[in-house]
N, C-alpha and C. Protein backbone atom coordinates (compact mmCIF):
# COMPACT_ATOMS: atom_id res chain seq x y z
N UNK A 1 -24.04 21.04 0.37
CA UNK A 1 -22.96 21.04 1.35
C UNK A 1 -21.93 19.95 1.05
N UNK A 2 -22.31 18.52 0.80
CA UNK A 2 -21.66 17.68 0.09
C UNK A 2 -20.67 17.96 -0.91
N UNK A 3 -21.08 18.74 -2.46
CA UNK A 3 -20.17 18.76 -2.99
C UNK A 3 -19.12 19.88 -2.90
N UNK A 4 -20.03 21.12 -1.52
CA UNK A 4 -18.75 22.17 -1.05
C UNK A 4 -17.60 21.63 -0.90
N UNK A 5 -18.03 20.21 0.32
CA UNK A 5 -17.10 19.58 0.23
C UNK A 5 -15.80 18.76 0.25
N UNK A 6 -16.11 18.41 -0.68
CA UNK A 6 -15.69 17.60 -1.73
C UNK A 6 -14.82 18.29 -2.44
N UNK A 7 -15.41 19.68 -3.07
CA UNK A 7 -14.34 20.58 -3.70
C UNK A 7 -13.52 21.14 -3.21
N UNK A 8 -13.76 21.69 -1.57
CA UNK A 8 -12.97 22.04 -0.80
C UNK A 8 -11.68 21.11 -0.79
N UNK A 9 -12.06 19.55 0.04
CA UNK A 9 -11.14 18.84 -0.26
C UNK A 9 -10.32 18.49 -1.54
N UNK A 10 -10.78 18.23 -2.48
CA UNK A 10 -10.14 18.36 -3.52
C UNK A 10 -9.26 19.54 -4.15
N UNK A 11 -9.38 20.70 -4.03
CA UNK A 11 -8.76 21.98 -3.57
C UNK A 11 -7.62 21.96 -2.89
N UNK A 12 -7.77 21.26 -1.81
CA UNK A 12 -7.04 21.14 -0.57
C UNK A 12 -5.74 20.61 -1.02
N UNK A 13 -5.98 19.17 -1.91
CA UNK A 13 -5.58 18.07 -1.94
C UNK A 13 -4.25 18.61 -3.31
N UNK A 14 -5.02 19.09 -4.01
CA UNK A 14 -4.01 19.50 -5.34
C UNK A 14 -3.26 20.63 -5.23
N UNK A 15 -3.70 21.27 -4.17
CA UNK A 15 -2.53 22.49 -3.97
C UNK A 15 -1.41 21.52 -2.90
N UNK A 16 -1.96 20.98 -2.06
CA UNK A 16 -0.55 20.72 -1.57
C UNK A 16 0.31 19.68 -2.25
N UNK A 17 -0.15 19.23 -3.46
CA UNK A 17 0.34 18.37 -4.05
C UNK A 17 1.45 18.92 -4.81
N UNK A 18 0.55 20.12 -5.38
CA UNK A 18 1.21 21.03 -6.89
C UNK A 18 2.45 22.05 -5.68
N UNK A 19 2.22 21.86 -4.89
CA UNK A 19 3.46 22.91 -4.28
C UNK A 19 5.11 22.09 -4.16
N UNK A 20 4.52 20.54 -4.08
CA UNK A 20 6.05 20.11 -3.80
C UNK A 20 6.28 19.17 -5.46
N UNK A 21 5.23 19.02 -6.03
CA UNK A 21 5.72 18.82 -7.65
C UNK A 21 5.98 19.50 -8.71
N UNK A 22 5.44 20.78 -8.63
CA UNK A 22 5.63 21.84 -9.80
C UNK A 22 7.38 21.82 -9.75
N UNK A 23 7.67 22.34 -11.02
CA UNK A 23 9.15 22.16 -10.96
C UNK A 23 9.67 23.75 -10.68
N UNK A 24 8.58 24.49 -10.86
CA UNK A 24 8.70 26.22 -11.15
C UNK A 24 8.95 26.91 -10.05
N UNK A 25 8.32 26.09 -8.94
CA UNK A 25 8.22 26.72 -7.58
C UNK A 25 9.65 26.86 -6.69
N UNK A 26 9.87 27.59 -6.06
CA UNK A 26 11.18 27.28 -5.66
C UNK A 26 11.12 27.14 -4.03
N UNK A 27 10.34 25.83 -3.97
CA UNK A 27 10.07 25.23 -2.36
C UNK A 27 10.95 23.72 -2.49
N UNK A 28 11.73 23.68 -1.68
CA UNK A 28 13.01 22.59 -1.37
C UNK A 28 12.99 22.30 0.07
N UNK A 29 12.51 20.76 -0.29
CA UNK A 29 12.52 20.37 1.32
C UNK A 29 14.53 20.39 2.03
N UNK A 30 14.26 20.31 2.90
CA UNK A 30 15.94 19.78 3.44
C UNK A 30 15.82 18.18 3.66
N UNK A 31 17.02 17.92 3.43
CA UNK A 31 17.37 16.82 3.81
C UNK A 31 16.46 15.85 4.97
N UNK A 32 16.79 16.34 6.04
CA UNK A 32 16.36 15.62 6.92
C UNK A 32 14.28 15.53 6.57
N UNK A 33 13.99 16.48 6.28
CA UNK A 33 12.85 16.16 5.68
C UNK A 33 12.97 15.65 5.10
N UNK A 34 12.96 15.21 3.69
CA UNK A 34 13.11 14.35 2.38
C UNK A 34 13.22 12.94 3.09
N UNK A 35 14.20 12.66 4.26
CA UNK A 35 14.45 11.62 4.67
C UNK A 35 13.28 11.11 5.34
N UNK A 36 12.85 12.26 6.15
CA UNK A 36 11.25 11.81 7.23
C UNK A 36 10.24 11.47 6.05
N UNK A 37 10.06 12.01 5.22
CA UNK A 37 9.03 11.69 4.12
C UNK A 37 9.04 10.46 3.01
N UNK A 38 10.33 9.45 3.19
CA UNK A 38 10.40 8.71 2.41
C UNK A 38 9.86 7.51 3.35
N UNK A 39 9.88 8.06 4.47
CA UNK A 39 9.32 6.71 5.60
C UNK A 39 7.56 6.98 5.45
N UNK A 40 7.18 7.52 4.78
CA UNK A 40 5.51 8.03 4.62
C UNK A 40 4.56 6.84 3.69
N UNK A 41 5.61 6.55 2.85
CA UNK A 41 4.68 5.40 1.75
C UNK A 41 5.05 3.80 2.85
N UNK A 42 5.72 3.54 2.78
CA UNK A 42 5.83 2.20 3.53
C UNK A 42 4.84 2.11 4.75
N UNK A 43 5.02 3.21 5.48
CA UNK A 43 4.27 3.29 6.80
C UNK A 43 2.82 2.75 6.35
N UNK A 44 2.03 3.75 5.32
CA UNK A 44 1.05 3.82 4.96
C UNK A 44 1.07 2.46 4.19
N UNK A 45 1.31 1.99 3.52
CA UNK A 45 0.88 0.96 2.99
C UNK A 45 0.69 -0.25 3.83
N UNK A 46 1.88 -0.43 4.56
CA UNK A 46 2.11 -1.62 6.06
C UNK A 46 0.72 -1.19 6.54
N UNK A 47 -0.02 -0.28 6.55
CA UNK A 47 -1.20 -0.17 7.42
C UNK A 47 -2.69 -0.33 6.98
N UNK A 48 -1.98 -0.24 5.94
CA UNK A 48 -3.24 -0.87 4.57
C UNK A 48 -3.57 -2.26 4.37
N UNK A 49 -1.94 -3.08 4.46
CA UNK A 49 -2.24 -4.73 4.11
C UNK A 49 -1.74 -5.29 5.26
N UNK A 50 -1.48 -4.55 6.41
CA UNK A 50 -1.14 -5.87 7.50
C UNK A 50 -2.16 -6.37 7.99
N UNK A 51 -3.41 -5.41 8.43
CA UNK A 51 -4.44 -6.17 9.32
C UNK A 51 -5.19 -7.11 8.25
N UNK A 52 -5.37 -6.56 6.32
CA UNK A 52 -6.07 -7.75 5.84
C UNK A 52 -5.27 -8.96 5.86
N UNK A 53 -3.72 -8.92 5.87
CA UNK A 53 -3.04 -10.18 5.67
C UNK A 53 -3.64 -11.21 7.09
N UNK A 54 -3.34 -10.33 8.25
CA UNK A 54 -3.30 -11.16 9.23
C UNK A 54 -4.33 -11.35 10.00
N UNK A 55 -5.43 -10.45 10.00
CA UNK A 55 -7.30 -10.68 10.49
C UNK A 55 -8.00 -10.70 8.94
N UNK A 56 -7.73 -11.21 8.41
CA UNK A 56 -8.92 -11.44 6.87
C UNK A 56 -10.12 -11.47 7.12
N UNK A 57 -11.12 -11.84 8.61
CA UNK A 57 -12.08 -12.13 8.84
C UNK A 57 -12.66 -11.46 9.86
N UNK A 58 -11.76 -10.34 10.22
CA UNK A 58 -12.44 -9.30 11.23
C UNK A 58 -12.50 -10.08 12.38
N UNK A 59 -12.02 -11.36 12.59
CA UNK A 59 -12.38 -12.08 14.01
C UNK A 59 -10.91 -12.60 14.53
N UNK A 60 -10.35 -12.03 14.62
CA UNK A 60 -8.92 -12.28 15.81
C UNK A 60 -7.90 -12.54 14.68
N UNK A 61 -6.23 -13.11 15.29
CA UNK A 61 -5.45 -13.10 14.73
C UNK A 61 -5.58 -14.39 13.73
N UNK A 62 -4.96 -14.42 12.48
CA UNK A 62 -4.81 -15.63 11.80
C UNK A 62 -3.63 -15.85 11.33
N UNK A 63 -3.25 -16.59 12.00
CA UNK A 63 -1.62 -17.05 11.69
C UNK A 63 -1.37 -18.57 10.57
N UNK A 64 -2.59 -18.95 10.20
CA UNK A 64 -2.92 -20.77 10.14
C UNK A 64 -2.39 -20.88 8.44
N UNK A 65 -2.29 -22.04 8.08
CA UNK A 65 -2.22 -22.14 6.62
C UNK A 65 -3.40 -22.18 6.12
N UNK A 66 -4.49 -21.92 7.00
CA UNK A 66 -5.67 -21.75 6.31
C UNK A 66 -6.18 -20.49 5.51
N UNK A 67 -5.15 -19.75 5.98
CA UNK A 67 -5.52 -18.03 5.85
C UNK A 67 -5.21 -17.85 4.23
N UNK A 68 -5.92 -17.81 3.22
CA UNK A 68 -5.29 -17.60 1.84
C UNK A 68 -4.76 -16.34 1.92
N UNK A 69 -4.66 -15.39 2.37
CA UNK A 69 -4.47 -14.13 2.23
C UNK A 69 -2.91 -14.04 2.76
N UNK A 70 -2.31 -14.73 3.96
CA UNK A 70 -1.18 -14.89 4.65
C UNK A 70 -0.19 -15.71 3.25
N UNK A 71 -0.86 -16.42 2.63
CA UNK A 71 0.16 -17.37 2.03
C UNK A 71 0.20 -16.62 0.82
N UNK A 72 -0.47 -15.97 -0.27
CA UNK A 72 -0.19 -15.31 -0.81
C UNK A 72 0.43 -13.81 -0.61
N UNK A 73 0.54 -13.48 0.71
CA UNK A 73 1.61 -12.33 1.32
C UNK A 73 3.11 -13.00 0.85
N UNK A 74 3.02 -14.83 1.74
CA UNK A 74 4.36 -15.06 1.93
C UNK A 74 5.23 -15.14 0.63
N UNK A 75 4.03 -15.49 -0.43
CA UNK A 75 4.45 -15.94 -1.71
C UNK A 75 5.14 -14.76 -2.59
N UNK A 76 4.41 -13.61 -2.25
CA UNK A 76 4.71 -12.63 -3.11
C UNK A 76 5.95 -11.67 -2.39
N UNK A 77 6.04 -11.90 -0.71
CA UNK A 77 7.29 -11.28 -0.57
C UNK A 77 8.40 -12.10 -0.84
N UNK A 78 8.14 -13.49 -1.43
CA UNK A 78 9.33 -13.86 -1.30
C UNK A 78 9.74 -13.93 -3.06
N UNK A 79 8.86 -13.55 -4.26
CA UNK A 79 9.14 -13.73 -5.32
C UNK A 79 9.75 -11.78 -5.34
N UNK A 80 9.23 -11.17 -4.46
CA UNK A 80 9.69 -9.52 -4.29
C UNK A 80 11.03 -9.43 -4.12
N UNK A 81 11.66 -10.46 -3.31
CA UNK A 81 12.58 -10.53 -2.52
C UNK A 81 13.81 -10.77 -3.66
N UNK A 82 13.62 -12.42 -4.30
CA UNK A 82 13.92 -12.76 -5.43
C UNK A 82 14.42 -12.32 -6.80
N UNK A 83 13.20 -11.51 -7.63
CA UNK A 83 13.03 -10.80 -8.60
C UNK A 83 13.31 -8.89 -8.49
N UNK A 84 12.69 -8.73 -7.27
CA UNK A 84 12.41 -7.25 -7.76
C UNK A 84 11.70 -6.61 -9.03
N UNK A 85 11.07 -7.62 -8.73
CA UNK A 85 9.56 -7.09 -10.56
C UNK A 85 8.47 -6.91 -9.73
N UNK A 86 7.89 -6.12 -9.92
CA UNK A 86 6.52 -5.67 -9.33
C UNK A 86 5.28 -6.09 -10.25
N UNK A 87 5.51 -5.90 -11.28
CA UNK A 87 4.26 -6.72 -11.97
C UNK A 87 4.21 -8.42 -11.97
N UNK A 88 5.45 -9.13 -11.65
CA UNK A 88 5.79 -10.41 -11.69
C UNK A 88 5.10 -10.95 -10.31
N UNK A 89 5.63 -10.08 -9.31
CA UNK A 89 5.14 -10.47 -8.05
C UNK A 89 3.77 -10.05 -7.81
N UNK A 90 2.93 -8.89 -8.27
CA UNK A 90 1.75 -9.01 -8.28
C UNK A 90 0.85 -10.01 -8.75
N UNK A 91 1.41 -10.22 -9.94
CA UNK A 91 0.45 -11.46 -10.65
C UNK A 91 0.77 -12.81 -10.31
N UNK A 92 2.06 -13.51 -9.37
CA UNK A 92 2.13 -14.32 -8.71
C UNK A 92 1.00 -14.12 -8.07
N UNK A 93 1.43 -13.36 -6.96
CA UNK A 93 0.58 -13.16 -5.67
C UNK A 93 -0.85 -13.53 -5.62
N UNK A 94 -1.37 -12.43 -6.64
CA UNK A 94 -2.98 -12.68 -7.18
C UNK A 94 -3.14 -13.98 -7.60
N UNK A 95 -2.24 -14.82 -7.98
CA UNK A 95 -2.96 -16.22 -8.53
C UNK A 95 -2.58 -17.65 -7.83
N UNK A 96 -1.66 -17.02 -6.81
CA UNK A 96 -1.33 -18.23 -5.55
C UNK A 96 -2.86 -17.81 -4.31
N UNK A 97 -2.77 -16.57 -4.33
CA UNK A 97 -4.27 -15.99 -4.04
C UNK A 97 -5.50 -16.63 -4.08
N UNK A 98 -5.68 -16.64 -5.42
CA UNK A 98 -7.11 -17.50 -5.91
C UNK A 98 -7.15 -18.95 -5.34
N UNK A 99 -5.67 -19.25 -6.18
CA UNK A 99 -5.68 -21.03 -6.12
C UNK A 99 -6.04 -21.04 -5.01
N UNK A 100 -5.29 -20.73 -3.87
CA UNK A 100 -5.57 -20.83 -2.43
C UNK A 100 -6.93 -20.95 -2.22
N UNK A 101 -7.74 -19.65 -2.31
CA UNK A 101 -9.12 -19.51 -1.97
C UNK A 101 -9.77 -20.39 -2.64
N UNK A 102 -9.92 -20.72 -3.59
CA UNK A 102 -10.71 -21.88 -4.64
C UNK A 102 -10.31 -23.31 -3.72
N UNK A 103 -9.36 -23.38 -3.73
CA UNK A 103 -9.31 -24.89 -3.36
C UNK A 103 -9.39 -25.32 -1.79
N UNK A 104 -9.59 -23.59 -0.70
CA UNK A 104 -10.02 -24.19 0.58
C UNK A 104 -11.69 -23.86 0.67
């Protein structure tokens, strides 16, 4: 039943994928869609790294300079901000990251 699935989902997952990437197909969002759907990755990601930035510990808010996770947020939006390199600001991030954690 598990890998039904699994395949099911996976099934699921690549047809609706292959319907708005194939180039062959002749499905065209409108505008105002295209527009609702570009707000889809940000949303999702903001919901991915806000609660680790700002509860790292599953136990209430952390606002402190103690939080390594907050200061390597601040570090890397502000080299994002700066640069606009994504590999530059990742590998900042990750290693103001560490230092942080290592040395509290």
């Amino acid at each position: 039943m598990i890998w039904l699935t699994i395949l099911a989902m996976a099934l699921i997952v690549f047809a609706s994928r292959y319907l708005f990437l194939a180039p062959g197909l002749p499905i065209r969002l409108n505008h105002q869609a295209q527009r609702f759907l570009s707000y889809a990755s940000p949303a999702v990601l903001t919901a991915i790294w806000a609660p680790i930035v700002f509860v790292p510990e599953q136990s209430g808010l952390n606002l402190s300079w103690s939080n390594p996770y907050l200061i390597g947020a601040l570090v890397s939006a502000l080299i994002a901000w700066k640069t606009k390199n994504v590999l530059l600001t990742a590998v900042i991030g990750m290693a103001v990251f560490g230092g942080v954690s290592i040395l509290m």
